[in-house]
PDB file of N, CA and C in Angstrom:
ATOM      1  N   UNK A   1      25.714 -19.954  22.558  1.00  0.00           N
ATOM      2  CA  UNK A   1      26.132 -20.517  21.263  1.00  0.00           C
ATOM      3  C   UNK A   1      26.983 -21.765  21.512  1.00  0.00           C
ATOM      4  N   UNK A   2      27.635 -21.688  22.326  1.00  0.00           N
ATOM      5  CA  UNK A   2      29.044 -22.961  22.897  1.00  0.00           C
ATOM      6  C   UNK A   2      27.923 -23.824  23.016  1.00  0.00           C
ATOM      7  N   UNK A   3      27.110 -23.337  23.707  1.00  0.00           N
ATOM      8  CA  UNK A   3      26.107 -24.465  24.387  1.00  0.00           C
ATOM      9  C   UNK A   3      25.324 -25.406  23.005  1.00  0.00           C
ATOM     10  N   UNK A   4      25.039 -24.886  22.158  1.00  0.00           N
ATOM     11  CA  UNK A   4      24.312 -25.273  21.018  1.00  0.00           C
ATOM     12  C   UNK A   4      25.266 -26.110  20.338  1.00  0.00           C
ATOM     13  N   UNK A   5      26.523 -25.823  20.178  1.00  0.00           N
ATOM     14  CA  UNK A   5      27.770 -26.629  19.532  1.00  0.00           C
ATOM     15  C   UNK A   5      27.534 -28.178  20.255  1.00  0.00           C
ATOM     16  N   UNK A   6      28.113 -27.623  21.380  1.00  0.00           N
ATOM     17  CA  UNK A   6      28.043 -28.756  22.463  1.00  0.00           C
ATOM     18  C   UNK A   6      26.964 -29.964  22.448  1.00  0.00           C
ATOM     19  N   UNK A   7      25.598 -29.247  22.272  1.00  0.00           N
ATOM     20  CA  UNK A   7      24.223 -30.269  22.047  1.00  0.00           C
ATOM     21  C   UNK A   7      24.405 -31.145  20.493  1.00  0.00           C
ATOM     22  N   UNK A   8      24.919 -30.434  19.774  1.00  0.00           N
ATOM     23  CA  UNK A   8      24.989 -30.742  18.242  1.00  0.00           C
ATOM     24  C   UNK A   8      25.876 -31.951  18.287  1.00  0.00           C
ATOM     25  N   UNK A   9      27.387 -31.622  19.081  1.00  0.00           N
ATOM     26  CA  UNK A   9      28.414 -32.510  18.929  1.00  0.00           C
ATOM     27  C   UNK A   9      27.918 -34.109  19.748  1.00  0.00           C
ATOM     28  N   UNK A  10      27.021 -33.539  20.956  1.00  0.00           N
ATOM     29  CA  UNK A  10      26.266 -34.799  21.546  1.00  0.00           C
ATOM     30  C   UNK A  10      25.525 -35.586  20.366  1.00  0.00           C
ATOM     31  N   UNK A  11      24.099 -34.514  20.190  1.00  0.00           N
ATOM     32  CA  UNK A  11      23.427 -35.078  19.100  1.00  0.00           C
ATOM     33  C   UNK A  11      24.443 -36.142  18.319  1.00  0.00           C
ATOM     34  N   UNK A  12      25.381 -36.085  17.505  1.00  0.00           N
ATOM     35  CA  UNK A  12      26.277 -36.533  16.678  1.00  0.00           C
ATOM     36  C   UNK A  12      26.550 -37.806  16.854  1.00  0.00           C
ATOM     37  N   UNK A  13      27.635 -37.782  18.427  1.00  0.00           N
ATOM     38  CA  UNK A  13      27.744 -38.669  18.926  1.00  0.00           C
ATOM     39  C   UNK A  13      26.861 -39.736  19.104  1.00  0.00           C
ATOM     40  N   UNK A  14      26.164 -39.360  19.406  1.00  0.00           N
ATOM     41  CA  UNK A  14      24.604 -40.678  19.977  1.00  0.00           C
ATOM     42  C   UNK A  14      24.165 -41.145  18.605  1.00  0.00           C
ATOM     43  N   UNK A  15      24.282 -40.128  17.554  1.00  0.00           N
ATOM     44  CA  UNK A  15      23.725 -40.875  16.312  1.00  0.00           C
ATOM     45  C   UNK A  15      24.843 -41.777  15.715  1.00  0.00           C
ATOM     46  N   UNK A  16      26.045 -41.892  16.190  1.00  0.00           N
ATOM     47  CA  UNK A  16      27.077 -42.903  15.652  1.00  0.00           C
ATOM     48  C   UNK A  16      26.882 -44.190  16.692  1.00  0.00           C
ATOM     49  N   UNK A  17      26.616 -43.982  18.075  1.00  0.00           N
ATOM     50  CA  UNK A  17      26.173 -44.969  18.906  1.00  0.00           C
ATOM     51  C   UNK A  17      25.342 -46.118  18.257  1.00  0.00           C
ATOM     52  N   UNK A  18      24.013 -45.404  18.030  1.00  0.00           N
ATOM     53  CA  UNK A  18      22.883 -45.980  17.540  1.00  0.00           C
ATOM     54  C   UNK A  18      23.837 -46.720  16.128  1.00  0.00           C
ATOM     55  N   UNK A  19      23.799 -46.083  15.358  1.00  0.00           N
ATOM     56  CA  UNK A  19      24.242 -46.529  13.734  1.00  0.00           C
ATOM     57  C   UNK A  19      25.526 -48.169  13.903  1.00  0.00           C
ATOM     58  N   UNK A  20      25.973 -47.876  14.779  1.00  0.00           N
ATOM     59  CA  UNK A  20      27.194 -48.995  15.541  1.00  0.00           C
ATOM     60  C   UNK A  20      26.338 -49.900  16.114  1.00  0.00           C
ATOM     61  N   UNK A  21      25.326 -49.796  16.368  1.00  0.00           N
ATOM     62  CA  UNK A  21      24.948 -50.934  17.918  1.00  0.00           C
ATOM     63  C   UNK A  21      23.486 -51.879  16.770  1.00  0.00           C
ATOM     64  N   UNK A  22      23.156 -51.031  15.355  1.00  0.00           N
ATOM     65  CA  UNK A  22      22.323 -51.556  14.428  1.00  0.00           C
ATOM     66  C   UNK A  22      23.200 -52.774  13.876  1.00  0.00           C
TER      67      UNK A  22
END
């Protein structure tokens, strides 16, 4: 379950990356 948090909070991250670098 930690592990799934963890992917989600990545997921997240990378989608604010992207949204910043547009």
């Amino acid at each position: 379950l930690y592990g799934a948090m963890r992917a989600i909070e990545i997921a997240y991250q990378n989608t604010q990356l992207v949204v910043g670098m547009d």
